[in-house]
PDB file of N, CA and C in Angstrom:
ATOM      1  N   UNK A   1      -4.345  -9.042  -7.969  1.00  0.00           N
ATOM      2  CA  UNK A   1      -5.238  -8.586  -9.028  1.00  0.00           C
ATOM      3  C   UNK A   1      -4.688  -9.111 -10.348  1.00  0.00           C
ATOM      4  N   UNK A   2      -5.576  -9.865 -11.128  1.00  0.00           N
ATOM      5  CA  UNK A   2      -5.051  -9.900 -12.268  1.00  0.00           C
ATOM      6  C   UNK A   2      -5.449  -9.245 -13.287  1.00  0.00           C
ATOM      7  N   UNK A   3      -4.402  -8.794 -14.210  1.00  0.00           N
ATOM      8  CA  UNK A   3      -5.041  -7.832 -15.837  1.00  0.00           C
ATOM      9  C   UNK A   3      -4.432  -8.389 -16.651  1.00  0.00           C
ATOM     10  N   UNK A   4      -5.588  -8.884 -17.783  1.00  0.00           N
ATOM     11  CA  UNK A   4      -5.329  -9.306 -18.530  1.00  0.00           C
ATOM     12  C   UNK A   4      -5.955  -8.336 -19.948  1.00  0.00           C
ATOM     13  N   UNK A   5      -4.964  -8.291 -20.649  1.00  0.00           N
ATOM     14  CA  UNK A   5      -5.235  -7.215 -21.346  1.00  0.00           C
ATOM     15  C   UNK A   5      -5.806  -6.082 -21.191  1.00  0.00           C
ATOM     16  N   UNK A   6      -7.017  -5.296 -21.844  1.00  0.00           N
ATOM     17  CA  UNK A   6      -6.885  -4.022 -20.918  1.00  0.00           C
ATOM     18  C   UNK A   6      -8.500  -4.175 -20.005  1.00  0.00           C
ATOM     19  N   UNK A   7      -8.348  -5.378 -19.433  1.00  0.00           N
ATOM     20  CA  UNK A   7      -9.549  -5.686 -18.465  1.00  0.00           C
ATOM     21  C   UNK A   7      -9.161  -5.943 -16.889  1.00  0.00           C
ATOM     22  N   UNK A   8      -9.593  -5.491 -16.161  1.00  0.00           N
ATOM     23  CA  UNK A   8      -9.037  -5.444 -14.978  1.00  0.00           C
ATOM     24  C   UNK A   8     -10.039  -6.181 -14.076  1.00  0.00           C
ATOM     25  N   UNK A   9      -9.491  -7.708 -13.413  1.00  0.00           N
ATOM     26  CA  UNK A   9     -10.162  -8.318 -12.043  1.00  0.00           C
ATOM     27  C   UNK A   9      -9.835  -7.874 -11.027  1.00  0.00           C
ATOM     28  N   UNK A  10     -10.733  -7.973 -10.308  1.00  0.00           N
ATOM     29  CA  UNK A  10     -10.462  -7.084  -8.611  1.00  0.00           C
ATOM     30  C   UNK A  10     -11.286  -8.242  -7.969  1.00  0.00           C
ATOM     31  N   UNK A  11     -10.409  -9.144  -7.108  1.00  0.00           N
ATOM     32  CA  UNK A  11     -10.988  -9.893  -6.103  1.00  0.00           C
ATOM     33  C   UNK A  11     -10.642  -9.845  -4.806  1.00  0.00           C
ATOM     34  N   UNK A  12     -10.579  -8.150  -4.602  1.00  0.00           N
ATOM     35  CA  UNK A  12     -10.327  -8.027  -3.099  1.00  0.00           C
ATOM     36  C   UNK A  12     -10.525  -6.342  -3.101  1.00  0.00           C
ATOM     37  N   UNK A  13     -11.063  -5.962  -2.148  1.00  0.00           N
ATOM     38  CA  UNK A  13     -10.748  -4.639  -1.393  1.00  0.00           C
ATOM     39  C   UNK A  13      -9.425  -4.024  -1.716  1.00  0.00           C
ATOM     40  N   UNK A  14      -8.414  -4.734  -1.170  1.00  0.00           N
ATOM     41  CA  UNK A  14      -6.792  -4.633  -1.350  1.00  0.00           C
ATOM     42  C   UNK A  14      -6.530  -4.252  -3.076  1.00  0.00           C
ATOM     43  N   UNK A  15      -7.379  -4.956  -4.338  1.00  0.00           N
ATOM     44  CA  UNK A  15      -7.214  -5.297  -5.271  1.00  0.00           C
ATOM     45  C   UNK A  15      -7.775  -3.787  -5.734  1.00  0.00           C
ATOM     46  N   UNK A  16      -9.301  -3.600  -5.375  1.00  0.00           N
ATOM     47  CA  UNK A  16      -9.815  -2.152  -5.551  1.00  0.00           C
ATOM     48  C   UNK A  16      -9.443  -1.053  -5.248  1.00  0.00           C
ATOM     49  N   UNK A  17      -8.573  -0.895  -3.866  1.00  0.00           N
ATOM     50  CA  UNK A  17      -7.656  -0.044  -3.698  1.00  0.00           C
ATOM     51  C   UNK A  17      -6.585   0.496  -4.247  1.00  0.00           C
ATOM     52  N   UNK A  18      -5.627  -0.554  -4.711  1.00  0.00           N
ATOM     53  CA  UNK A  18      -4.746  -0.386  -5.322  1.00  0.00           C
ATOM     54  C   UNK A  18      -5.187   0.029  -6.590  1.00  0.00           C
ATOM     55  N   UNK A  19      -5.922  -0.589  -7.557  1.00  0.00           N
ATOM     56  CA  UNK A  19      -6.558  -0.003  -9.164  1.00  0.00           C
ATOM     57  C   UNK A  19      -7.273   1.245  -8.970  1.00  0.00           C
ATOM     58  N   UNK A  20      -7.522   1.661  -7.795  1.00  0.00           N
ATOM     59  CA  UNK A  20      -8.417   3.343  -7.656  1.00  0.00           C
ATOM     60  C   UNK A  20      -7.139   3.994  -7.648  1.00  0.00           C
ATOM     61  N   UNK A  21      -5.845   3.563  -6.877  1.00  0.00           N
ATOM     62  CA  UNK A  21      -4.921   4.646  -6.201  1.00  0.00           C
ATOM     63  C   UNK A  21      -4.141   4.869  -7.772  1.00  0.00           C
ATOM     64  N   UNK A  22      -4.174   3.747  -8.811  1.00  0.00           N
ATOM     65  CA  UNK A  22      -3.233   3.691  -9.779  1.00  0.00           C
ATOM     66  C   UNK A  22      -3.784   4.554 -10.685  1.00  0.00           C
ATOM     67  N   UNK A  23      -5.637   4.844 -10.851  1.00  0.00           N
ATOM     68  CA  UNK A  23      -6.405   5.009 -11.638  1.00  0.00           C
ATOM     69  C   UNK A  23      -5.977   6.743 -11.029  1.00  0.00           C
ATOM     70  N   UNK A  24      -6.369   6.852  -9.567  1.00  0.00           N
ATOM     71  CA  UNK A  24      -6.409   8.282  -9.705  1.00  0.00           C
ATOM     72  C   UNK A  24      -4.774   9.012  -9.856  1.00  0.00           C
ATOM     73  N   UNK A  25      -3.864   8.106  -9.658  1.00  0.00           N
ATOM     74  CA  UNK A  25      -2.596   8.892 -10.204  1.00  0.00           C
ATOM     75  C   UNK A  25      -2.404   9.558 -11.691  1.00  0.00           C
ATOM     76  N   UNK A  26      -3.149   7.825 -12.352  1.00  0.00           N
ATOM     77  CA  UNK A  26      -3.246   8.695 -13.989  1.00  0.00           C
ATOM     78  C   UNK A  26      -3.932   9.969 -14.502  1.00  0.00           C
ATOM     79  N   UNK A  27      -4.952  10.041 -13.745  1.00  0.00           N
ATOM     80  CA  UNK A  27      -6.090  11.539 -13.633  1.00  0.00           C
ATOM     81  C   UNK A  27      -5.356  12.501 -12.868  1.00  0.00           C
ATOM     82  N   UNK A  28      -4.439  12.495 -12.133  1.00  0.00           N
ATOM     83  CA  UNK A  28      -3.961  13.551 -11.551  1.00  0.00           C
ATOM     84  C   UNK A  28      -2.730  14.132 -12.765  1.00  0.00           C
ATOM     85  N   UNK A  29      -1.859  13.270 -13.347  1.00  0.00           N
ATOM     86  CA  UNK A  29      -1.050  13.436 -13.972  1.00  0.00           C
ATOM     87  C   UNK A  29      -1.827  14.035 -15.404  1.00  0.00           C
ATOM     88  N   UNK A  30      -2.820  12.975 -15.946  1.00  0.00           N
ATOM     89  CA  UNK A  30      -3.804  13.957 -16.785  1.00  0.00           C
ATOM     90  C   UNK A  30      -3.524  15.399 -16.855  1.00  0.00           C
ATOM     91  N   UNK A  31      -4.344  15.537 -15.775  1.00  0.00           N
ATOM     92  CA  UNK A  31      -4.610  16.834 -15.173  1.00  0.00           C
ATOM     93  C   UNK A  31      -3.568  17.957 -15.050  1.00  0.00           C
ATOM     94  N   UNK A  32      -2.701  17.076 -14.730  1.00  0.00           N
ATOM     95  CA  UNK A  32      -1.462  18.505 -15.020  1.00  0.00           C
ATOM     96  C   UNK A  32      -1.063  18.703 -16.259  1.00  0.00           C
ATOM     97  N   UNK A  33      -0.966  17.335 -17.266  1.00  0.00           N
ATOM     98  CA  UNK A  33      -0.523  17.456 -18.500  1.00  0.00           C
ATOM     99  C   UNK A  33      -1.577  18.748 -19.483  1.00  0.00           C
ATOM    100  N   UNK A  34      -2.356  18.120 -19.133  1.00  0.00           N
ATOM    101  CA  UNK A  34      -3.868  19.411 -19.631  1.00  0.00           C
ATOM    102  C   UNK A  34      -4.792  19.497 -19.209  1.00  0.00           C
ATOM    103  N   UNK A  35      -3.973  21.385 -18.441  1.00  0.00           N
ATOM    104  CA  UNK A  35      -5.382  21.822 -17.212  1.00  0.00           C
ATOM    105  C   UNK A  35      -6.716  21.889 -17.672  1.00  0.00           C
ATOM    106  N   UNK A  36      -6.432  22.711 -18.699  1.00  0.00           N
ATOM    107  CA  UNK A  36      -7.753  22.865 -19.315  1.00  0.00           C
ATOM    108  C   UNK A  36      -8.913  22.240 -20.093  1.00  0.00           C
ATOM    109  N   UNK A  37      -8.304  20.683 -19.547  1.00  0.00           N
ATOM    110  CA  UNK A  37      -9.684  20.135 -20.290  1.00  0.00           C
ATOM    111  C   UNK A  37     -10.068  19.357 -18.998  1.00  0.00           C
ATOM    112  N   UNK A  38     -11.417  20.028 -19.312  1.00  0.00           N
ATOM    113  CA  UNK A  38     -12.098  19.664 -17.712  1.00  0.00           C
ATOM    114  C   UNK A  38     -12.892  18.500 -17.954  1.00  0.00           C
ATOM    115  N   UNK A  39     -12.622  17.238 -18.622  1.00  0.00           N
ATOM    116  CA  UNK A  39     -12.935  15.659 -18.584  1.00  0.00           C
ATOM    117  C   UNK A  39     -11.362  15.295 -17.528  1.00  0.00           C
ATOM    118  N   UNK A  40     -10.357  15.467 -17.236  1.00  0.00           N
ATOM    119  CA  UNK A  40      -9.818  15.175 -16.695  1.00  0.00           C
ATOM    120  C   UNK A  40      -9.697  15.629 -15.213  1.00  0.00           C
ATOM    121  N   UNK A  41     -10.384  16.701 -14.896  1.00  0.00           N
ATOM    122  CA  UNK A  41     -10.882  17.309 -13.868  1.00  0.00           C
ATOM    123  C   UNK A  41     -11.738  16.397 -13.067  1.00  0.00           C
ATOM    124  N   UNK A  42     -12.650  16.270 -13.967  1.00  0.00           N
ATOM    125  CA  UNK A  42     -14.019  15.572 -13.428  1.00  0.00           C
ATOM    126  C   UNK A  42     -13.403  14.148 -13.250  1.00  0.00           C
ATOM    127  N   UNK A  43     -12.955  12.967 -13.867  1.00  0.00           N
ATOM    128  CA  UNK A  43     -12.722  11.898 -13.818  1.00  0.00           C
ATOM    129  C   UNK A  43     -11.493  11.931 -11.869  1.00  0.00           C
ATOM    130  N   UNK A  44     -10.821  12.922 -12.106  1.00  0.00           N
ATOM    131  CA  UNK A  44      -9.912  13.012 -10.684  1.00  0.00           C
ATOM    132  C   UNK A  44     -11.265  13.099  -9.357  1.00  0.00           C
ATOM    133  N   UNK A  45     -12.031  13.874  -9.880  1.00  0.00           N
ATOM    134  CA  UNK A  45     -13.107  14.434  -8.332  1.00  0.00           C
ATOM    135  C   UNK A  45     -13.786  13.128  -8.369  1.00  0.00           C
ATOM    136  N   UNK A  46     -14.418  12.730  -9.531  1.00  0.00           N
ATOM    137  CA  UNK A  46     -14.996  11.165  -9.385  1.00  0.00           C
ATOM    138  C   UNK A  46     -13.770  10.118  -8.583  1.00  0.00           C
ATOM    139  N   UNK A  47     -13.033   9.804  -9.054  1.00  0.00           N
ATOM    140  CA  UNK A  47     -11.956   9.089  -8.216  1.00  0.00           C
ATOM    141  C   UNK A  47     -12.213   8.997  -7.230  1.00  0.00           C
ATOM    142  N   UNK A  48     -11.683  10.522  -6.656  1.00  0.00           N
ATOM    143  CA  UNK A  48     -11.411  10.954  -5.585  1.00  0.00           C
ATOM    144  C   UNK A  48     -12.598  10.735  -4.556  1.00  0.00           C
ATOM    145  N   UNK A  49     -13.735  10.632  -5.036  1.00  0.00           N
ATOM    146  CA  UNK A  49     -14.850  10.800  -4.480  1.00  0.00           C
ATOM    147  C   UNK A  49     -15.105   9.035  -3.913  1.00  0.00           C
ATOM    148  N   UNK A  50     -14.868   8.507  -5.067  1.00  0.00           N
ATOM    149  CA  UNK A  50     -15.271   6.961  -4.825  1.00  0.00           C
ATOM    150  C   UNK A  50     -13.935   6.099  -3.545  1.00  0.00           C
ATOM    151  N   UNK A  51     -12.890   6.784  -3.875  1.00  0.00           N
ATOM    152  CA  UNK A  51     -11.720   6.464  -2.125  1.00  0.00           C
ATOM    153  C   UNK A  51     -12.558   6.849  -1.201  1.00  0.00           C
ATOM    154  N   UNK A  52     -12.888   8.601  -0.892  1.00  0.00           N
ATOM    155  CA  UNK A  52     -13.562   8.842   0.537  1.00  0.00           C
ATOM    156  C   UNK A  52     -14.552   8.058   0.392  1.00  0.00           C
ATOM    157  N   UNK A  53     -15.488   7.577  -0.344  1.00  0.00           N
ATOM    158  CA  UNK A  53     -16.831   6.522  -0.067  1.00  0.00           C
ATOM    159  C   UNK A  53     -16.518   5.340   0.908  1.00  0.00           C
ATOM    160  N   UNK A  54     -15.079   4.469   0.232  1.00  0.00           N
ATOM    161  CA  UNK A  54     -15.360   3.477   0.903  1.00  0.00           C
ATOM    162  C   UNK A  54     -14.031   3.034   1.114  1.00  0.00           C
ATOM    163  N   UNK A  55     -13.174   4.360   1.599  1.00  0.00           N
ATOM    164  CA  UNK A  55     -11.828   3.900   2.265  1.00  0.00           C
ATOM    165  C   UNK A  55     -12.476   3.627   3.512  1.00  0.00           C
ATOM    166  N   UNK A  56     -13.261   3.780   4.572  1.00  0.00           N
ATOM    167  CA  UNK A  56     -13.218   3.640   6.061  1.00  0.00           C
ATOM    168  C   UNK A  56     -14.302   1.803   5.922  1.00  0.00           C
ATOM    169  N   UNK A  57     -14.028   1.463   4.618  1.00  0.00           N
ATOM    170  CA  UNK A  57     -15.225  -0.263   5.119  1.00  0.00           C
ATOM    171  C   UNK A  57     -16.604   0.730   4.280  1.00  0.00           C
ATOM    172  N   UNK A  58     -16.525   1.688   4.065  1.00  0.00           N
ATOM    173  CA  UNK A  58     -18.771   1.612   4.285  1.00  0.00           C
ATOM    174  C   UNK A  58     -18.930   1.459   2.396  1.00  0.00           C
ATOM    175  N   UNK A  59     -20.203   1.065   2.329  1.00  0.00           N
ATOM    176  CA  UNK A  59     -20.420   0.999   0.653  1.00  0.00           C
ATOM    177  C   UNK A  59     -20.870   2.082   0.300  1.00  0.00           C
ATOM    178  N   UNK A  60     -20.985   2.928  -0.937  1.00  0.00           N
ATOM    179  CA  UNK A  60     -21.396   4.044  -1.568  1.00  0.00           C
ATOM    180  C   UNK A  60     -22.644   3.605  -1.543  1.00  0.00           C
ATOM    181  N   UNK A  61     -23.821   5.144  -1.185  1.00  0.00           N
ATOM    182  CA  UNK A  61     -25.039   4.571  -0.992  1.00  0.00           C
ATOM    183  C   UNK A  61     -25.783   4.772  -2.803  1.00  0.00           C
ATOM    184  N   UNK A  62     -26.479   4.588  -3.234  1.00  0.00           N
ATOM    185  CA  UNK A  62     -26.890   4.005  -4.521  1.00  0.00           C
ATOM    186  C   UNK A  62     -26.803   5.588  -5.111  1.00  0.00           C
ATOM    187  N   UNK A  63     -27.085   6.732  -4.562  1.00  0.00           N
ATOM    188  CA  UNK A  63     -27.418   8.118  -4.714  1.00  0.00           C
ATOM    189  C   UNK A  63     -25.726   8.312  -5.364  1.00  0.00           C
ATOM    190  N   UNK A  64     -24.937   7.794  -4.561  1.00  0.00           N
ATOM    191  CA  UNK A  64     -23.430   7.969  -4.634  1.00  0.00           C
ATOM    192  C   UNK A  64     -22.892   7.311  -5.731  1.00  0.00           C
ATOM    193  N   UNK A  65     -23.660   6.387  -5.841  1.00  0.00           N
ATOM    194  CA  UNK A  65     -23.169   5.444  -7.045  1.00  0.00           C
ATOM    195  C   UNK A  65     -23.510   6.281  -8.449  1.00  0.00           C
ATOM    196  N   UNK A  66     -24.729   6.298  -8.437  1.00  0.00           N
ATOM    197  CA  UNK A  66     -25.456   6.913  -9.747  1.00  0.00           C
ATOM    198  C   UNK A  66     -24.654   8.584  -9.954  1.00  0.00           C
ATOM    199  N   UNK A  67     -23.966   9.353  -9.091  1.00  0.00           N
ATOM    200  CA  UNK A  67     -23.194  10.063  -9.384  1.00  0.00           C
ATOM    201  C   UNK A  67     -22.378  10.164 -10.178  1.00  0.00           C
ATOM    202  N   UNK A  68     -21.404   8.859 -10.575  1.00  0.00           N
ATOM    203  CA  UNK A  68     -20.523   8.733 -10.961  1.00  0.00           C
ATOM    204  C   UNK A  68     -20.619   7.859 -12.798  1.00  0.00           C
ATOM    205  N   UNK A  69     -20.053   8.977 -13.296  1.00  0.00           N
ATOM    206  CA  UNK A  69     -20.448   9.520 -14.341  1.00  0.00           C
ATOM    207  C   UNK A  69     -19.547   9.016 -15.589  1.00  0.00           C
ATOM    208  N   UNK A  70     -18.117   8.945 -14.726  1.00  0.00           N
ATOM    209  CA  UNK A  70     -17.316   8.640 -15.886  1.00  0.00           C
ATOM    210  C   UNK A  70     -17.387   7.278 -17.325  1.00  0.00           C
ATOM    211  N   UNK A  71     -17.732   6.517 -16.625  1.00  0.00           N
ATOM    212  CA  UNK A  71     -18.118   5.343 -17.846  1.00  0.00           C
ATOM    213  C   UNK A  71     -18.682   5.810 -18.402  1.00  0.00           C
ATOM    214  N   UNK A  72     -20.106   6.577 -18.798  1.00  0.00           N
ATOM    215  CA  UNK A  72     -20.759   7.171 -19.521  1.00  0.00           C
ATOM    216  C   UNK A  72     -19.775   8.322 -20.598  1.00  0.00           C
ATOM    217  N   UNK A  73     -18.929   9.241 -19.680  1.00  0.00           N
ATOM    218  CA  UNK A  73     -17.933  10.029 -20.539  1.00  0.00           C
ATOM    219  C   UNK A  73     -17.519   8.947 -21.649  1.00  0.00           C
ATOM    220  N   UNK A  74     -16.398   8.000 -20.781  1.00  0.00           N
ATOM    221  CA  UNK A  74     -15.647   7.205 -21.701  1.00  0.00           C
ATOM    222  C   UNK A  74     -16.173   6.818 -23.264  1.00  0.00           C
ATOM    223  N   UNK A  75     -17.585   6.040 -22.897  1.00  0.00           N
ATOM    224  CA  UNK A  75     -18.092   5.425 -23.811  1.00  0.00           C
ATOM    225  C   UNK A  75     -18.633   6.196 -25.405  1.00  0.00           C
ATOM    226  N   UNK A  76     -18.276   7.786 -24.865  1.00  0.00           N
ATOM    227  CA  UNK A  76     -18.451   8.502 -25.626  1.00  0.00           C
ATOM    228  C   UNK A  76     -17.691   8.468 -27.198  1.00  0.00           C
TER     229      UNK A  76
END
C-alpha cells in the first residue's frame, strides 16, 4: 500500500485489510481516550461493520454501503 501524504492507495484486498485493521485500532483507542463522545463510537461500529462485510470474500450489498456514514461525519 502506498501513502502518500495523508491519502491512502489500496491496490489489494491485503492493502484494504490492513488500512481497516489500522483504521479501526485508531477508533478503538479513540474510544477509550473519550467515552463519551459518541462520533467515536459510531466510526468503531462502522469499521467494525465494514470487516464483517467483506472479511469472508463477499462485497457489501449497496443497502450496506449507503449505511456507512462516516465520510459524511468527517466532512463536517
Amino acid at each position: 500500500m502506498a501513502i502518500i501524504g495523508h491519502r491512502f492507495f489500496v491496490h489489494s484486498r491485503e492493502d484494504f485489510f490492513s488500512l481497516l485493521d489500522e483504521c479501526l485500532d485508531m477508533a478503538v483507542q479513540l474510544e477509550r481516550k473519550e467515552p463519551t463522545y459518541p462520533i467515536w463510537t459510531s466510526f468503531r461500529r462502522q469499521l467494525e461493520a465494514m470487516k464483517e462485510w467483506t472479511e469472508a470474500g463477499r462485497t457489501p450489498t449497496m443497502e450496506e454501503r449507503k449505511s456507512i456514514v462516516m465520510g459524511r461525519i468527517i466532512s463536517r
